[in-house]
C-alpha atoms as a PDB file:
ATOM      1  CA  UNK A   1     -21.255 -12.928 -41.263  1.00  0.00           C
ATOM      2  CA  UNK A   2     -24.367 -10.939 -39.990  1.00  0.00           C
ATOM      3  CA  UNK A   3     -25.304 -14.730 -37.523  1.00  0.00           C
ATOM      4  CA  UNK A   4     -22.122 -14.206 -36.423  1.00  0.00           C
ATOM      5  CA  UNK A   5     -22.850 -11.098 -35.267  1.00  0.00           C
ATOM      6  CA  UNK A   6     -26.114 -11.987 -34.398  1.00  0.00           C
ATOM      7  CA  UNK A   7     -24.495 -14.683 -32.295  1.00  0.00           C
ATOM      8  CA  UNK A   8     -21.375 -12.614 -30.339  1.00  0.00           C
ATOM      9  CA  UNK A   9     -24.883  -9.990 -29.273  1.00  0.00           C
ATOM     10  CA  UNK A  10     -26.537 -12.594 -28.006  1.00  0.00           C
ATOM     11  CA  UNK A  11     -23.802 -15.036 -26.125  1.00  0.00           C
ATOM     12  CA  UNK A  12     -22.708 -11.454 -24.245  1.00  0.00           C
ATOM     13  CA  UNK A  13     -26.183 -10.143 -23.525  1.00  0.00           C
ATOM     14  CA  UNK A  14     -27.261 -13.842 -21.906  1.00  0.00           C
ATOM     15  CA  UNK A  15     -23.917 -14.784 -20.801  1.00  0.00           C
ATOM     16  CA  UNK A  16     -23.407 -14.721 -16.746  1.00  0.00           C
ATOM     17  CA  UNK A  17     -20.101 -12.820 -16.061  1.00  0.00           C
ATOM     18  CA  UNK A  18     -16.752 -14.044 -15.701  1.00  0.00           C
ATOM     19  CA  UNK A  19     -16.655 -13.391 -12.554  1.00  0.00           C
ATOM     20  CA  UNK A  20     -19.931 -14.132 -11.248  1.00  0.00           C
ATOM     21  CA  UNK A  21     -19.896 -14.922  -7.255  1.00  0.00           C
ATOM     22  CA  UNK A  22     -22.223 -17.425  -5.416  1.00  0.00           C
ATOM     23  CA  UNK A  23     -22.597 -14.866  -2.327  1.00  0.00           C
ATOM     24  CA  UNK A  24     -24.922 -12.301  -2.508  1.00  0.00           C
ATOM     25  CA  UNK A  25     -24.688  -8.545  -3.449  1.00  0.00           C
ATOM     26  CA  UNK A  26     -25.083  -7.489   0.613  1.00  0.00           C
ATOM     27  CA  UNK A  27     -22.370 -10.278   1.547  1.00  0.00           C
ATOM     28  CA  UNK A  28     -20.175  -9.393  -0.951  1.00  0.00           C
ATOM     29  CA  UNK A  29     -20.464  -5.317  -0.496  1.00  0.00           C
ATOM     30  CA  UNK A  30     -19.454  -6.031   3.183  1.00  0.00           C
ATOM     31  CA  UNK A  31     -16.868  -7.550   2.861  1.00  0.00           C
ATOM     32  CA  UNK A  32     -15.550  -4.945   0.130  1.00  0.00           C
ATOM     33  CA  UNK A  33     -16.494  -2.231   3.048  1.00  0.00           C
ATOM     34  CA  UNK A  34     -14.652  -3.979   5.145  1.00  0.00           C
ATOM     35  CA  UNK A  35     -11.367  -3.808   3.249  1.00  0.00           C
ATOM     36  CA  UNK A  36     -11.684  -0.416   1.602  1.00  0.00           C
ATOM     37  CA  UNK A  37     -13.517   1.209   4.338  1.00  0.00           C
ATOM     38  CA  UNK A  38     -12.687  -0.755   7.490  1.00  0.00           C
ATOM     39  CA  UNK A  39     -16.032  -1.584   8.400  1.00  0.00           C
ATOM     40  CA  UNK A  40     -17.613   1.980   8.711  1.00  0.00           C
ATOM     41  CA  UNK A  41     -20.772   2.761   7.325  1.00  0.00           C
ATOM     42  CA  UNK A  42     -22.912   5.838   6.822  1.00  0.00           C
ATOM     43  CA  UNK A  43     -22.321   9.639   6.335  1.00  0.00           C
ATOM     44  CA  UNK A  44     -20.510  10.371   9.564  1.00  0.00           C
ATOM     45  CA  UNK A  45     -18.311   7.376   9.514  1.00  0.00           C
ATOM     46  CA  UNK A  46     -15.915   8.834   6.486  1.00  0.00           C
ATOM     47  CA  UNK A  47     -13.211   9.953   9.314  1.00  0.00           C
ATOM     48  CA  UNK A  48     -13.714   6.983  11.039  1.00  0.00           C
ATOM     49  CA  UNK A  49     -11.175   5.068   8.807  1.00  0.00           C
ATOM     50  CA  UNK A  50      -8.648   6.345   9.385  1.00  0.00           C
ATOM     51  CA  UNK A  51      -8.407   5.256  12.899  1.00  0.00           C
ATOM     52  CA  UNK A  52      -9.055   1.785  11.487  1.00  0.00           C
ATOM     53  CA  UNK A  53      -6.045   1.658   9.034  1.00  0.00           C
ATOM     54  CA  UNK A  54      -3.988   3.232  12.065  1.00  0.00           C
ATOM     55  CA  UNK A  55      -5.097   0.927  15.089  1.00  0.00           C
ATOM     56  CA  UNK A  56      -1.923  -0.989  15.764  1.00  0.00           C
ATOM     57  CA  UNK A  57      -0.190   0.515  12.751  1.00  0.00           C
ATOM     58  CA  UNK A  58       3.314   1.358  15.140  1.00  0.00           C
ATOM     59  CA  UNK A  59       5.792  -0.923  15.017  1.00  0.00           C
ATOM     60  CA  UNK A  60       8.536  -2.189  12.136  1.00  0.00           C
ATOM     61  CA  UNK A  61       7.684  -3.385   8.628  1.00  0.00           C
ATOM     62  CA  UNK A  62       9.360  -4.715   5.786  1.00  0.00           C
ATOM     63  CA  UNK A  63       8.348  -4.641   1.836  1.00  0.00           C
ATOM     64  CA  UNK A  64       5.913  -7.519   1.204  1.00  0.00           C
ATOM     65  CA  UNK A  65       7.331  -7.863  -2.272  1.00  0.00           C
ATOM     66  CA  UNK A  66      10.546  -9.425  -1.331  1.00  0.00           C
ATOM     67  CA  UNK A  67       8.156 -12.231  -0.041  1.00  0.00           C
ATOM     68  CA  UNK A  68       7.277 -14.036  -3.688  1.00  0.00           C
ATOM     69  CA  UNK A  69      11.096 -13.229  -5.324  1.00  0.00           C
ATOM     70  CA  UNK A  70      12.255 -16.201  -7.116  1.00  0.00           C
ATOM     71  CA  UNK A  71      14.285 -18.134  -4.358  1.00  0.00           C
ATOM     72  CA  UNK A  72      11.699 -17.151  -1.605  1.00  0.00           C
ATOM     73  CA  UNK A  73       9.098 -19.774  -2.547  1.00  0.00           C
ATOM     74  CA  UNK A  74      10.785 -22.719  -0.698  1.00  0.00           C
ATOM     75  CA  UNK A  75       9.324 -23.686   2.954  1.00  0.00           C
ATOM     76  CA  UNK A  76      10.401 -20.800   5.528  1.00  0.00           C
ATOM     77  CA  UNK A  77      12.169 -19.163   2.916  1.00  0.00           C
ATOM     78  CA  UNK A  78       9.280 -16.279   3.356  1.00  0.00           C
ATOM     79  CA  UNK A  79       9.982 -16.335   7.216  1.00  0.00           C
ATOM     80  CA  UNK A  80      13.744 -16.374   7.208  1.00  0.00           C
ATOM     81  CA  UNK A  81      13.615 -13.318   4.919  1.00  0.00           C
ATOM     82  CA  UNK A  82      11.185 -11.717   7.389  1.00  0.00           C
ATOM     83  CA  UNK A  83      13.191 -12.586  10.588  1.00  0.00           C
ATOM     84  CA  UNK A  84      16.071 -10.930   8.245  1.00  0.00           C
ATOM     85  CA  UNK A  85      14.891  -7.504   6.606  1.00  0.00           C
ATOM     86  CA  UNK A  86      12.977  -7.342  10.152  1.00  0.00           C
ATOM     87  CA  UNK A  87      16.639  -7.157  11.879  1.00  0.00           C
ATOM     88  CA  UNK A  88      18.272  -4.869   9.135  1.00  0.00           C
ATOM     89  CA  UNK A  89      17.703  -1.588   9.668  1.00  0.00           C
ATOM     90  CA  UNK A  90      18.158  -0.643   6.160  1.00  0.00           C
ATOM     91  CA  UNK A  91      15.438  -2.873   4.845  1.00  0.00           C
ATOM     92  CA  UNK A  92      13.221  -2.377   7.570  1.00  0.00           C
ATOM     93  CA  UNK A  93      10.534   0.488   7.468  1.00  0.00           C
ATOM     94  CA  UNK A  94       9.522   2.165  11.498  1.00  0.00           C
ATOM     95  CA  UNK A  95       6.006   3.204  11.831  1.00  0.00           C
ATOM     96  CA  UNK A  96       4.674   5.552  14.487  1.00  0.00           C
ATOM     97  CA  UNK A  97       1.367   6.510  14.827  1.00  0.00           C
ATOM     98  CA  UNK A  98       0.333  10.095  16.644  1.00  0.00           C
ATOM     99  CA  UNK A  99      -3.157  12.158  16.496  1.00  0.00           C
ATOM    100  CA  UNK A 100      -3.139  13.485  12.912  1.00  0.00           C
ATOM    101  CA  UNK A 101      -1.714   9.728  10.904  1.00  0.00           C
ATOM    102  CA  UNK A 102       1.271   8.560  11.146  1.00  0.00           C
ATOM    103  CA  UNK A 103       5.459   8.765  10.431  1.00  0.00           C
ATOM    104  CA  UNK A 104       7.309   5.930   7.917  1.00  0.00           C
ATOM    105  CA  UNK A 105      10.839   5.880   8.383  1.00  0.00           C
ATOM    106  CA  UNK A 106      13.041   4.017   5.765  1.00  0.00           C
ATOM    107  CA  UNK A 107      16.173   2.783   7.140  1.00  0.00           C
ATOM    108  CA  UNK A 108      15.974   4.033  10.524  1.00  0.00           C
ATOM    109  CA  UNK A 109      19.228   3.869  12.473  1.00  0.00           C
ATOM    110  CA  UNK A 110      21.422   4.117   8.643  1.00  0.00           C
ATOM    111  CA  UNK A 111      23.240   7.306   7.975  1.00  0.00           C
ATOM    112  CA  UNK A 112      20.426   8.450   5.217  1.00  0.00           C
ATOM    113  CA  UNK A 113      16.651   7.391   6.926  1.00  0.00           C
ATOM    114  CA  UNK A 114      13.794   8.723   4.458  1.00  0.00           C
ATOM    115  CA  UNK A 115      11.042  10.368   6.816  1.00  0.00           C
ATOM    116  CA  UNK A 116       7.411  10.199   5.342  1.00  0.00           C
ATOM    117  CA  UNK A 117       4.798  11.651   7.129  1.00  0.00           C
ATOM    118  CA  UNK A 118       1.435  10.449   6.251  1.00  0.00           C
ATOM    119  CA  UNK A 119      -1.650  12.714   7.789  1.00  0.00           C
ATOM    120  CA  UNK A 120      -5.228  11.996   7.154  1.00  0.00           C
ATOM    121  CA  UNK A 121      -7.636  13.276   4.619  1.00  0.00           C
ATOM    122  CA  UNK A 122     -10.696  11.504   5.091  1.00  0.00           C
ATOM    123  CA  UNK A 123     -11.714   7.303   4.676  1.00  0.00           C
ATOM    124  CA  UNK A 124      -8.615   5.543   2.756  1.00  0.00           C
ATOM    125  CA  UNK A 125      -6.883   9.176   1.664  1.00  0.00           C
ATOM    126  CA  UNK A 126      -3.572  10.393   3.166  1.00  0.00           C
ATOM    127  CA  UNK A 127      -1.485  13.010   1.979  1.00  0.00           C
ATOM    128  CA  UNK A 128       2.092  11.896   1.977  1.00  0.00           C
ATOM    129  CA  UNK A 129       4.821  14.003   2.278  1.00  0.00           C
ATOM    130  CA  UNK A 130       8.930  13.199   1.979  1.00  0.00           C
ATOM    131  CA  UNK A 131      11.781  15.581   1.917  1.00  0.00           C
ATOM    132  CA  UNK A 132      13.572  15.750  -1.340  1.00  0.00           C
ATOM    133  CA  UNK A 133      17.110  16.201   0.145  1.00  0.00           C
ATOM    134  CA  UNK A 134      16.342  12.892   2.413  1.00  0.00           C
ATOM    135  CA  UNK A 135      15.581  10.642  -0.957  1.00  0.00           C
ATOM    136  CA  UNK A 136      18.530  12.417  -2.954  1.00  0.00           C
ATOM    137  CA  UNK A 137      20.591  11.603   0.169  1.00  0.00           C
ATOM    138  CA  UNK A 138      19.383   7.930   0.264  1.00  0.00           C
ATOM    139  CA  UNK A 139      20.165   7.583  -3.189  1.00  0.00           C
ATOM    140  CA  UNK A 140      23.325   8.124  -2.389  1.00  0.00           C
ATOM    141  CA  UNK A 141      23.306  11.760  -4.884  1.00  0.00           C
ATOM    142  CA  UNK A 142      25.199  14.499  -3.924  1.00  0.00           C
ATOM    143  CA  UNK A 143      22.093  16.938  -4.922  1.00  0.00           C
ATOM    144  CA  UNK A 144      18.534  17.219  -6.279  1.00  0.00           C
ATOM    145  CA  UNK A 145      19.995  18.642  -9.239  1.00  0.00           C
ATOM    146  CA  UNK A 146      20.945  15.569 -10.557  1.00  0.00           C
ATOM    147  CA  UNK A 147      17.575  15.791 -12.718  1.00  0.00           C
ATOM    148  CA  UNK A 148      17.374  12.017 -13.198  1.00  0.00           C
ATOM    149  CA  UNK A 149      14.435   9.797 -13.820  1.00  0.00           C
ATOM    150  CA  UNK A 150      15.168   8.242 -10.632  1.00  0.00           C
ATOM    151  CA  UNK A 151      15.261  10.891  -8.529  1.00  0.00           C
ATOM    152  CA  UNK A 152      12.131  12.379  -9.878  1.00  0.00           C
ATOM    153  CA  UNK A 153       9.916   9.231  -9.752  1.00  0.00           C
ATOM    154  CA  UNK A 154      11.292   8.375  -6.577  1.00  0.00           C
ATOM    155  CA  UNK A 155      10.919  12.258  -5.103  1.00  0.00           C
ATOM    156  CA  UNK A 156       7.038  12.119  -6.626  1.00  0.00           C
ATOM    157  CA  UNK A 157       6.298   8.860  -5.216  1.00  0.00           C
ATOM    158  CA  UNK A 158       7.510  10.445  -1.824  1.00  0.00           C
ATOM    159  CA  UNK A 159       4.738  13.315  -2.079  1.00  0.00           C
ATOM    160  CA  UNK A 160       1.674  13.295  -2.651  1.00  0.00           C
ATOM    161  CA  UNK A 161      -1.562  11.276  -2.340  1.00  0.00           C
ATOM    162  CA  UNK A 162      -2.099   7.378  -1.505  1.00  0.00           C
ATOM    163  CA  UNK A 163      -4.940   5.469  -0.477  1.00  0.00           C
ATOM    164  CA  UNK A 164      -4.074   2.995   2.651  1.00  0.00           C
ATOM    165  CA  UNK A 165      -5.665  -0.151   2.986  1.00  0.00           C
ATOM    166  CA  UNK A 166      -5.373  -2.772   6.157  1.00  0.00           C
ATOM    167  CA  UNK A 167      -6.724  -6.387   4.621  1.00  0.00           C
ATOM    168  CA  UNK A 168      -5.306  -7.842   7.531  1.00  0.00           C
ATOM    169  CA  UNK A 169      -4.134  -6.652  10.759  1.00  0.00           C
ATOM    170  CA  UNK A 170      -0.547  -7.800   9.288  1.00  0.00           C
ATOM    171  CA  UNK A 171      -0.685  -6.031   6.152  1.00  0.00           C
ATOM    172  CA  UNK A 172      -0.626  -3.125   4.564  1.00  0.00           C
ATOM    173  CA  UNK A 173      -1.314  -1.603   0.933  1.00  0.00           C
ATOM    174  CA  UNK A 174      -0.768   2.193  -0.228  1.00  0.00           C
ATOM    175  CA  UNK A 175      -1.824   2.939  -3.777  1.00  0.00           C
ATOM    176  CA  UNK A 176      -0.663   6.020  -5.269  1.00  0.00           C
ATOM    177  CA  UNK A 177       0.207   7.932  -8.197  1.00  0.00           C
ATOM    178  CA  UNK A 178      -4.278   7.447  -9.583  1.00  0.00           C
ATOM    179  CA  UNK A 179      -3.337   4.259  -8.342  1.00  0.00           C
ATOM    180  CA  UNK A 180      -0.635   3.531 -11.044  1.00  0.00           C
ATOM    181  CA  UNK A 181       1.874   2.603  -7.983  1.00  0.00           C
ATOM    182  CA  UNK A 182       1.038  -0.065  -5.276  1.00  0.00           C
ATOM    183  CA  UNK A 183       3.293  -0.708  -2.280  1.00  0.00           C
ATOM    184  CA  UNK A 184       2.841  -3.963   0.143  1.00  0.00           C
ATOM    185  CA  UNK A 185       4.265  -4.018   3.289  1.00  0.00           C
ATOM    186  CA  UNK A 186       4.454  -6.844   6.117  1.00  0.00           C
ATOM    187  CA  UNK A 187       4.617  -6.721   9.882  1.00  0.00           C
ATOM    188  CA  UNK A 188       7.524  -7.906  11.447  1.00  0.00           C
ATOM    189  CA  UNK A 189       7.165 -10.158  14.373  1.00  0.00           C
END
């Protein structure tokens, strides 16, 4: 038993990692800036960000998720949803971008939109903030009072803090909750 041992030490002390990359360490830190940091570097650059993950943020978005549902994996499938959520005003999220971050409005132009206003801490942090009433509402709940699991994940996913990322003009990520929750969402055409 003890070469055993002896062995497992000495495979995972000599062993190259799983995940070992053939770029090197600068390469593959700037491309990791890039993402997580939009390209800025240096002490005064923190703030900088933020105008990154906004620049061309306006416009109308739809959940990226619905993309990769069973039944969306067929050729154009992932476009003719698109072309559809992007029309539907109830699947469709509005995005408009002023001085301090931005406003997310969930089915703008419905009888119960969800307002989120998103303003700017610092690099990749926003502070996110929904109205209760406006989820209960959307949830089609008379009250807040209806002290359901629903309503309270879905009324502290609403507030709070998330960390935006842009990996491609297209896209974009918010991780939330000590990034427990992750939300995609696409650009509509």
């Amino acid at each position: 038993m003890p070469n055993v041992r002896l062995f497992l030490a000495a495979f995972l002390l000599f062993a190259p990692p799983a995940f070992a990359d053939d770029r090197d360490v600068r390469t593959q830190y700037g491309e990791a800036r890039h993402i997580f940091a939009g390209g800025a570097a240096g002490e005064g650059s923190f703030m900088e960000y933020y105008r990154n993950v906004l620049d061309g943020l306006d416009g109308r978005w739809v959940a990226a998720s619905h993309l990769l549902l069973e039944g969306n994996e067929a050729e154009g499938s992932s476009t003719d949803f698109i072309d559809t959520a992007c029309t539907d005003d109830a699947l469709s999220y509005r995005i408009k971008v002023d001085l301090y971050g931005f406003e997310m409005v969930a089915g703008a132009g419905t009888v119960h939109p969800v307002r989120s206003r998103y303003v700017a801490r610092g690099g990749a942090s926003f502070s996110v903030a929904t109205e209760p009433t406006e989820i209960v509402a959307n949830l089609g709940l008379d009250d807040a009072t209806d002290g359901s699991g629903a309503v309270r994940s879905a009324i502290r996913r609403g507030n709070g803090s998330v960390a935006l990322f842009r990996p491609s003009s297209d896209i974009l990520v918010a991780v939330g909750g000590g990034g427990l929750s992750m939300a995609f969402y696409a650009r509509c055409p």
